[in-house]
N, C-alpha and C. Protein backbone atom coordinates (compact mmCIF):
# COMPACT_ATOMS: atom_id res chain seq x y z
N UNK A 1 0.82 -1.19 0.00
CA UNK A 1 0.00 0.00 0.00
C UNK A 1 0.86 1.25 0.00
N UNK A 2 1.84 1.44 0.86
CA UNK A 2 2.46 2.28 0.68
C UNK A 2 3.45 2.75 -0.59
N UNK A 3 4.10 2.06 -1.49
CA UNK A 3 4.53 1.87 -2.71
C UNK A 3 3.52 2.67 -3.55
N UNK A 4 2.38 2.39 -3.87
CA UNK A 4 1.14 2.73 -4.32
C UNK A 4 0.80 4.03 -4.41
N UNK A 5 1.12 4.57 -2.71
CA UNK A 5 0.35 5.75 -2.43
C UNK A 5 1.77 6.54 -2.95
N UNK A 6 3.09 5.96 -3.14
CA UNK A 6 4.26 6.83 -3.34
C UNK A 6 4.10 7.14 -4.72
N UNK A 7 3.58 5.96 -5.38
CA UNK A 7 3.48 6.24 -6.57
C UNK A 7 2.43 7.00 -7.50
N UNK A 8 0.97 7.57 -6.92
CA UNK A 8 -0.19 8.05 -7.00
C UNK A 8 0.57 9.78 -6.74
N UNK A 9 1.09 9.81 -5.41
CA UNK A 9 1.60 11.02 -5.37
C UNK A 9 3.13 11.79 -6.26
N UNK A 10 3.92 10.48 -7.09
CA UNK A 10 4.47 10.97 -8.10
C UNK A 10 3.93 11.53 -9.40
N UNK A 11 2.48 10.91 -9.45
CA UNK A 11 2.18 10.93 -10.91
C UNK A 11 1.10 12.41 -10.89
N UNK A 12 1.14 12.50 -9.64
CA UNK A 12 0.04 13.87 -9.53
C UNK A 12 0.81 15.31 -9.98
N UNK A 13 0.24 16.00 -10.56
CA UNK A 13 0.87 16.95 -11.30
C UNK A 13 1.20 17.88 -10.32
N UNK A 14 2.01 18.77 -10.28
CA UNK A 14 2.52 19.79 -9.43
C UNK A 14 2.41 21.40 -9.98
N UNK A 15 1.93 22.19 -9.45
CA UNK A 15 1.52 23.63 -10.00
C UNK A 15 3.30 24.25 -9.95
N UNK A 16 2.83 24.83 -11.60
CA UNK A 16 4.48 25.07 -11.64
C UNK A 16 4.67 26.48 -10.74
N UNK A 17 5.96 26.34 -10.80
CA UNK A 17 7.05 27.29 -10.08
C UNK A 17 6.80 29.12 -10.66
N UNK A 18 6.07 29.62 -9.60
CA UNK A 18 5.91 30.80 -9.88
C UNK A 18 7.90 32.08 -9.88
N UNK A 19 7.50 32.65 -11.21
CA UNK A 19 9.10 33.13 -11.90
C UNK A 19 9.57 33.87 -10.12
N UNK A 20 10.94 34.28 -9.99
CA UNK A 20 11.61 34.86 -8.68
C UNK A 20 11.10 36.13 -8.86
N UNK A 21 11.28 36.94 -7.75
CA UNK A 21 10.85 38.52 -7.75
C UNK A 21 12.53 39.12 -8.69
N UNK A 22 12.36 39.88 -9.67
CA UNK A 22 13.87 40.44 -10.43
C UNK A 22 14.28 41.31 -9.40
N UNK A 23 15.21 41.09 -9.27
CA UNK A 23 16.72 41.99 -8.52
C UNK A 23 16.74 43.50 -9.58
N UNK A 24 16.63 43.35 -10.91
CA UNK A 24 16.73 44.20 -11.78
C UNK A 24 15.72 45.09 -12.16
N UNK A 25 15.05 46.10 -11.50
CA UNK A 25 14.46 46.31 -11.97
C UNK A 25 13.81 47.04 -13.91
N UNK A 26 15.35 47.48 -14.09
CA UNK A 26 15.36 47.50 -15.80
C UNK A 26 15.39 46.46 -16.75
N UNK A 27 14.90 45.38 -16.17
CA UNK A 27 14.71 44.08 -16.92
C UNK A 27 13.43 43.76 -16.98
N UNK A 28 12.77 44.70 -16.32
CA UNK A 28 11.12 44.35 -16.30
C UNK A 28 10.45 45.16 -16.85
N UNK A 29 9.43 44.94 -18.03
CA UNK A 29 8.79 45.69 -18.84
C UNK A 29 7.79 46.25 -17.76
N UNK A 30 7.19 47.92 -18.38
CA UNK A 30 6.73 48.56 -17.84
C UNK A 30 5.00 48.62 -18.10
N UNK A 31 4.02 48.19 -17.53
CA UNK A 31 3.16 48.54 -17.69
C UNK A 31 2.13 49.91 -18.14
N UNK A 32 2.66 50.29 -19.32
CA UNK A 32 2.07 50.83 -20.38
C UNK A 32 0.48 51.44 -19.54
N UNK A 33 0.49 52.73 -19.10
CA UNK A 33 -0.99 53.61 -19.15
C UNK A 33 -2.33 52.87 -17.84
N UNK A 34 -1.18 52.20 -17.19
CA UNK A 34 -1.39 51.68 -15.69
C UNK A 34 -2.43 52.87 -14.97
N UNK A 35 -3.75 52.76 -14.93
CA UNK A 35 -4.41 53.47 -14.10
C UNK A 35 -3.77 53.43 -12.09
N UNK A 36 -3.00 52.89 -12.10
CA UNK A 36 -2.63 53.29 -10.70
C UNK A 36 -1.73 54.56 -10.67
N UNK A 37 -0.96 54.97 -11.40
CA UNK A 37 -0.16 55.77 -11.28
C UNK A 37 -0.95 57.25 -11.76
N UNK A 38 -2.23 57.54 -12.26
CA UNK A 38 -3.12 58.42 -12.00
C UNK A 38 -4.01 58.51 -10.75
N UNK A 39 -4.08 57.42 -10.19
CA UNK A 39 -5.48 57.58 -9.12
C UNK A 39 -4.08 57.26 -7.90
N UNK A 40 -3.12 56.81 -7.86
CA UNK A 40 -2.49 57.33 -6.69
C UNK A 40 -2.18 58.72 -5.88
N UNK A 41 -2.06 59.45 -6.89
CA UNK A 41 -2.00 60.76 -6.16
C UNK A 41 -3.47 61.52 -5.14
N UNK A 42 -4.15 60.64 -5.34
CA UNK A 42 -5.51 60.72 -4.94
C UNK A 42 -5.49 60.45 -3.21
N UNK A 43 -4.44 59.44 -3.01
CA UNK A 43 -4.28 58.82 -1.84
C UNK A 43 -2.99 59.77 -1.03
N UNK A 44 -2.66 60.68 -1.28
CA UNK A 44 -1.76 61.13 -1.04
C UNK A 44 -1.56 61.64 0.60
N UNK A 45 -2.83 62.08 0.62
CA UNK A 45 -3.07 62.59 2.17
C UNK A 45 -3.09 61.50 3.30
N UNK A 46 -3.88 60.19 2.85
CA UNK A 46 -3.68 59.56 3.78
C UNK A 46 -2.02 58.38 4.13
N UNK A 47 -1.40 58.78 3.31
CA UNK A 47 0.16 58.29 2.92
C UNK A 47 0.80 59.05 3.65
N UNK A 48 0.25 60.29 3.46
CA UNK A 48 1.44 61.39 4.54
C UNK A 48 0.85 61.14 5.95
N UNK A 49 0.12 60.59 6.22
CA UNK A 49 -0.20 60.27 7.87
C UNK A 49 0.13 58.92 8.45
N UNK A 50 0.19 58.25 7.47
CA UNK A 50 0.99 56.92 7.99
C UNK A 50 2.70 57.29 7.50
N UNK A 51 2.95 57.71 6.86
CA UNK A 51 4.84 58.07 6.82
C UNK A 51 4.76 58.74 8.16
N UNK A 52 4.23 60.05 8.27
CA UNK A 52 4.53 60.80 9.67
C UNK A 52 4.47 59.79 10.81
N UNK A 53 3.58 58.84 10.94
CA UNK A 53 3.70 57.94 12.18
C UNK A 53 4.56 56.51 12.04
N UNK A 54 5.05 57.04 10.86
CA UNK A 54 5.63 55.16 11.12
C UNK A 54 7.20 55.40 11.26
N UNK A 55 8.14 54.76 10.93
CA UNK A 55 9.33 54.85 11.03
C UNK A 55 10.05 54.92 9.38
N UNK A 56 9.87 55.98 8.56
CA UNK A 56 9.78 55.93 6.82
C UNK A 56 10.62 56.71 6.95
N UNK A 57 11.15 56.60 5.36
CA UNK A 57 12.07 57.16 4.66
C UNK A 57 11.73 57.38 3.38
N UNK A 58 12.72 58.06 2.68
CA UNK A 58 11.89 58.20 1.15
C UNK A 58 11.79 59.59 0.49
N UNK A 59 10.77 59.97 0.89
CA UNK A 59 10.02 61.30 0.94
C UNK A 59 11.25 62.16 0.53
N UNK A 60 11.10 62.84 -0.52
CA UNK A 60 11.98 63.85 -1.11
C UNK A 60 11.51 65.23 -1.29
N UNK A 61 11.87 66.57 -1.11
CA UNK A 61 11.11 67.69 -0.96
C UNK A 61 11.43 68.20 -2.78
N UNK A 62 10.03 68.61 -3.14
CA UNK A 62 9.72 68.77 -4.41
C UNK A 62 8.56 70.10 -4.09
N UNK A 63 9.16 70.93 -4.38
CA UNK A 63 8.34 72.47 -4.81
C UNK A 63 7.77 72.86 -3.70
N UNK A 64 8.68 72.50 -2.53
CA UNK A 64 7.76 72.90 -1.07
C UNK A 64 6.65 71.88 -0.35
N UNK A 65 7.17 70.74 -1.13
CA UNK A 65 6.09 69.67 -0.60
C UNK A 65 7.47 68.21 -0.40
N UNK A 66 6.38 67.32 0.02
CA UNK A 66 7.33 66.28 -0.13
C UNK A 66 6.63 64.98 -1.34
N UNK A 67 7.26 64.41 -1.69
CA UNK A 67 7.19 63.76 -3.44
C UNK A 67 7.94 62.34 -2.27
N UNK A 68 6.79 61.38 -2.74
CA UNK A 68 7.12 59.69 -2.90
C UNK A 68 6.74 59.01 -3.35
N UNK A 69 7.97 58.39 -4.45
CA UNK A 69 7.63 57.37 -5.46
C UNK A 69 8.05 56.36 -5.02
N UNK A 70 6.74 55.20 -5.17
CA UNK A 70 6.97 53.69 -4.34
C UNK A 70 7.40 52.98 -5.99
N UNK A 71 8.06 52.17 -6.24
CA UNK A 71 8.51 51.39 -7.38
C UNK A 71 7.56 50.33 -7.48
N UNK A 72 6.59 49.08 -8.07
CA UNK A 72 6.09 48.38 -7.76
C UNK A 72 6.56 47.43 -9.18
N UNK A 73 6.12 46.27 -8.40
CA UNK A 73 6.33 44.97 -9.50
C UNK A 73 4.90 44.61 -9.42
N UNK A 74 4.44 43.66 -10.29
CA UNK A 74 3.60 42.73 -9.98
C UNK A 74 3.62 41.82 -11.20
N UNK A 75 3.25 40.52 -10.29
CA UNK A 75 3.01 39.62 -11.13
C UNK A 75 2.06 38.97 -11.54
N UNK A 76 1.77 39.00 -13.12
CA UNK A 76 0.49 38.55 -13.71
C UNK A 76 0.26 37.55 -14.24
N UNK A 77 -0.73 37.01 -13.73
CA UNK A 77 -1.06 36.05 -14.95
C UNK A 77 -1.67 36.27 -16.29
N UNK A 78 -1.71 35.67 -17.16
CA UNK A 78 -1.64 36.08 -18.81
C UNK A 78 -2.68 36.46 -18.65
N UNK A 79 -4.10 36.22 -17.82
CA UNK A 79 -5.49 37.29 -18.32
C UNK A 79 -5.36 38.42 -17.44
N UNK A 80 -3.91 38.86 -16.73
CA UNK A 80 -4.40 40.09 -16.43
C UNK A 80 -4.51 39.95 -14.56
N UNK A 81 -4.64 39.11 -13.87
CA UNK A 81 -5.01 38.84 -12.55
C UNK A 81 -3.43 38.99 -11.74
N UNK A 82 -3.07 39.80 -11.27
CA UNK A 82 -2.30 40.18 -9.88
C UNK A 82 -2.08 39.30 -9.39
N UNK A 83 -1.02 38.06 -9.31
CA UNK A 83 -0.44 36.80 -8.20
C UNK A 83 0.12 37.51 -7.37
N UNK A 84 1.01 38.42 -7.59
CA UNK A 84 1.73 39.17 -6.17
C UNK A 84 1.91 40.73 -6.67
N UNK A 85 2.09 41.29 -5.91
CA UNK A 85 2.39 42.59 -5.59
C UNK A 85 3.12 43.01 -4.52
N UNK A 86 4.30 43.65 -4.86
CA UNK A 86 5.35 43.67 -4.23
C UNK A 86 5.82 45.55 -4.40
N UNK A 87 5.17 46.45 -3.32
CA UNK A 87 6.63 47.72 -3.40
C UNK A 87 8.03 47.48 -3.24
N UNK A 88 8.54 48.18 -3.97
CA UNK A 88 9.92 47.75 -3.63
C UNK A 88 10.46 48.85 -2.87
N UNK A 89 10.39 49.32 -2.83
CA UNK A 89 11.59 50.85 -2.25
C UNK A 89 10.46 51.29 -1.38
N UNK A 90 9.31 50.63 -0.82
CA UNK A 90 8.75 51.64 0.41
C UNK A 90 9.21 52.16 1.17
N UNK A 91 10.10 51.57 2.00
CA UNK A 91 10.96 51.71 3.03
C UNK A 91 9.70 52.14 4.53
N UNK A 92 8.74 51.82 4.52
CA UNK A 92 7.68 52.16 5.35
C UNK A 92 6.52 50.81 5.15
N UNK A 93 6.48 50.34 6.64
CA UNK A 93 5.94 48.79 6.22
C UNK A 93 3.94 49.57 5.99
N UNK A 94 3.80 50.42 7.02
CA UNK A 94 2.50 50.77 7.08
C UNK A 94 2.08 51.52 5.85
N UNK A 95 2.92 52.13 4.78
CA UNK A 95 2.53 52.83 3.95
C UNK A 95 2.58 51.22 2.69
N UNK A 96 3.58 50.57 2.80
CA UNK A 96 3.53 49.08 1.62
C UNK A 96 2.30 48.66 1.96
N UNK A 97 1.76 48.46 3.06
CA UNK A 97 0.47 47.51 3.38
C UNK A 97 -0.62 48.55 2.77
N UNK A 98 -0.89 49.90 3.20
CA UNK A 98 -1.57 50.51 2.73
C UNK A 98 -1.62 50.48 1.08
N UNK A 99 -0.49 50.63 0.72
CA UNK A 99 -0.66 51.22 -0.95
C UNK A 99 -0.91 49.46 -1.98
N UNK A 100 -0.55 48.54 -0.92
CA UNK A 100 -0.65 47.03 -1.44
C UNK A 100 -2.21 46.97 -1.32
N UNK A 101 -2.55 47.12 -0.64
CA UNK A 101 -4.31 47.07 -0.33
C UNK A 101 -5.19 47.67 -1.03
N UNK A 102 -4.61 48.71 -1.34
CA UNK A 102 -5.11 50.06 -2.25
C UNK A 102 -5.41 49.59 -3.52
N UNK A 103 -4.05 49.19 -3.78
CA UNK A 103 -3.65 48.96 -5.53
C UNK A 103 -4.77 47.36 -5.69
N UNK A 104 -4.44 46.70 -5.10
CA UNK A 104 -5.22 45.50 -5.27
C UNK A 104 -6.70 45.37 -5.09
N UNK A 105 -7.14 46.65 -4.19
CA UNK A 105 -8.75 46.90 -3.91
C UNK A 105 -9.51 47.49 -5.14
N UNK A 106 -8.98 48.45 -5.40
CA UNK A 106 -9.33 49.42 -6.20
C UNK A 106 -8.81 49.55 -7.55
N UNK A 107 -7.80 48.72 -8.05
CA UNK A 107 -7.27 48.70 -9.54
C UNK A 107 -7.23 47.36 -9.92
N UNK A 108 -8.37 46.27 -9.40
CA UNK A 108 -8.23 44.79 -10.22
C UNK A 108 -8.46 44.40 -11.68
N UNK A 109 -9.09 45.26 -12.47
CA UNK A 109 -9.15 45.35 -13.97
C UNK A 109 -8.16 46.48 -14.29
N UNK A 110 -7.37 46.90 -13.83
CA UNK A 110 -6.06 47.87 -14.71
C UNK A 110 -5.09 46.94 -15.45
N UNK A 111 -4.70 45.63 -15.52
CA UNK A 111 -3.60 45.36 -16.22
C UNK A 111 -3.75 44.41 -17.25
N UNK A 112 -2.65 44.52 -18.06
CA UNK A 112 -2.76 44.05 -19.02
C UNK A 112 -3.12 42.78 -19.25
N UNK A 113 -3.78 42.21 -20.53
CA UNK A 113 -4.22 40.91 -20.73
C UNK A 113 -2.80 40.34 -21.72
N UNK A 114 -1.97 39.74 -21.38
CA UNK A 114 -1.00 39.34 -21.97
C UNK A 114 -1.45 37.99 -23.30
N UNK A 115 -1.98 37.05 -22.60
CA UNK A 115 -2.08 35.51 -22.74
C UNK A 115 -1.44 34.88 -22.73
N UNK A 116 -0.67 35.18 -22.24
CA UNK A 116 0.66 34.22 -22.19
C UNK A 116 0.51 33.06 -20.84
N UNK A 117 0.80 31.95 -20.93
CA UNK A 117 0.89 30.85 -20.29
C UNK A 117 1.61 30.80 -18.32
N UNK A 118 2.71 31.26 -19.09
CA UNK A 118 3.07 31.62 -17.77
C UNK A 118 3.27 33.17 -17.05
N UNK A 119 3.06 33.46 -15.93
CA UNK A 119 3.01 34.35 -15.33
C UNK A 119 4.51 35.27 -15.51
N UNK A 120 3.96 36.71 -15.57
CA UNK A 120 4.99 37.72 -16.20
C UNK A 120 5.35 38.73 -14.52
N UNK A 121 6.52 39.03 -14.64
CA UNK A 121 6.48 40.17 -13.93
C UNK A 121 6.58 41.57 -14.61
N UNK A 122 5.59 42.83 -13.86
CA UNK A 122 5.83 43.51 -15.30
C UNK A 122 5.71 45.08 -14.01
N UNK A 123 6.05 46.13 -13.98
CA UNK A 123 6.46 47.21 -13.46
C UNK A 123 5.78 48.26 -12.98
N UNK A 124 5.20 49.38 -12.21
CA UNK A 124 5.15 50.49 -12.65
C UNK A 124 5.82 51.12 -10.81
N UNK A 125 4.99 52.36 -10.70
CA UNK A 125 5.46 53.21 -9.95
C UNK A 125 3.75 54.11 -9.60
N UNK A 126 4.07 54.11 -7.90
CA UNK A 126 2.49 55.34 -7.61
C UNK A 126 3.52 56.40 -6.87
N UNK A 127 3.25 57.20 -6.93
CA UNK A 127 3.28 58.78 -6.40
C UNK A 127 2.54 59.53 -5.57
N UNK A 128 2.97 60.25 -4.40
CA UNK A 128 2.13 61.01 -3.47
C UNK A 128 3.33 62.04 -3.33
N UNK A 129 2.16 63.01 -2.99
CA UNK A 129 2.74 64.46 -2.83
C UNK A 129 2.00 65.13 -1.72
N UNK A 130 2.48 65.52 -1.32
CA UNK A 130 2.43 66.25 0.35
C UNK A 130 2.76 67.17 0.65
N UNK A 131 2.07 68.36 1.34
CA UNK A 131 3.02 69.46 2.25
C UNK A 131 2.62 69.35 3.86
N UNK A 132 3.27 69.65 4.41
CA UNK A 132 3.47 69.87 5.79
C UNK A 132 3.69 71.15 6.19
N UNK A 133 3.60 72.17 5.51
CA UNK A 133 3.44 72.92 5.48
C UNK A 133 2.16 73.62 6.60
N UNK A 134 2.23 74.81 7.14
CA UNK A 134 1.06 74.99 8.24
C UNK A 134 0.13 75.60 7.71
């Protein structure tokens, strides 16, 4: 019996190996007219209240405000469906969870329909702008 069951569980197919997250990010094609990178700036206010309370970095001063661009990957499957989503350069875990939640709540029909078989990793970038100003 046991022979049997070794052999039932060889012949069972195994879900292939989803591709590594790229080290590179200039090796990864860019998602082309990505509705996140318009409706992010939308979120901007509540980004600057989780950076102010968390322990972040990033934030660059741009025209009297502060400017942060999160880098993002994600990986698709060929119709288009989000397997992972990954910021890369948050450097702020409460603002990644936020803008991961965001992007995946509110932009599940933004990406591309490839068809391709196996799952792609493919690029963009969201933006917030801020003043602190009084």
């Amino acid at each position: 019996m046991t022979i049997f069951f070794a052999l039932m569980l060889a012949a069972t197919p195994t879900p292939a190996a989803l591709p590594p997250m790229p080290q590179d990010l200039s090796s990864v094609p860019v998602i082309d007219g990505w509705l996140g990178r318009k409706i992010s700036p939308r979120w901007s206010e509540d980004v600057a209240r989780l950076y102010r309370k968390g322990e972040c970095s990033g934030a660059v001063p741009y025209e009297g405000s502060n400017l942060l661009e999160i880098d993002m990957l994600f990986l698709l499957s060929g119709d288009g469906k989000p397997l992972k989503i990954a910021p890369v350069n948050a450097r702020c875990p409460e603002v990644e969870r936020f803008v991961s939640r965001r992007v995946l709540g509110s932009l599940q029909g933004s990406y591309p329909k490839s068809g391709a078989a196996e799952p792609q990793w493919m690029r963009s970038q969201v933006r917030f702008l801020w003043s602190d100003a009084p």
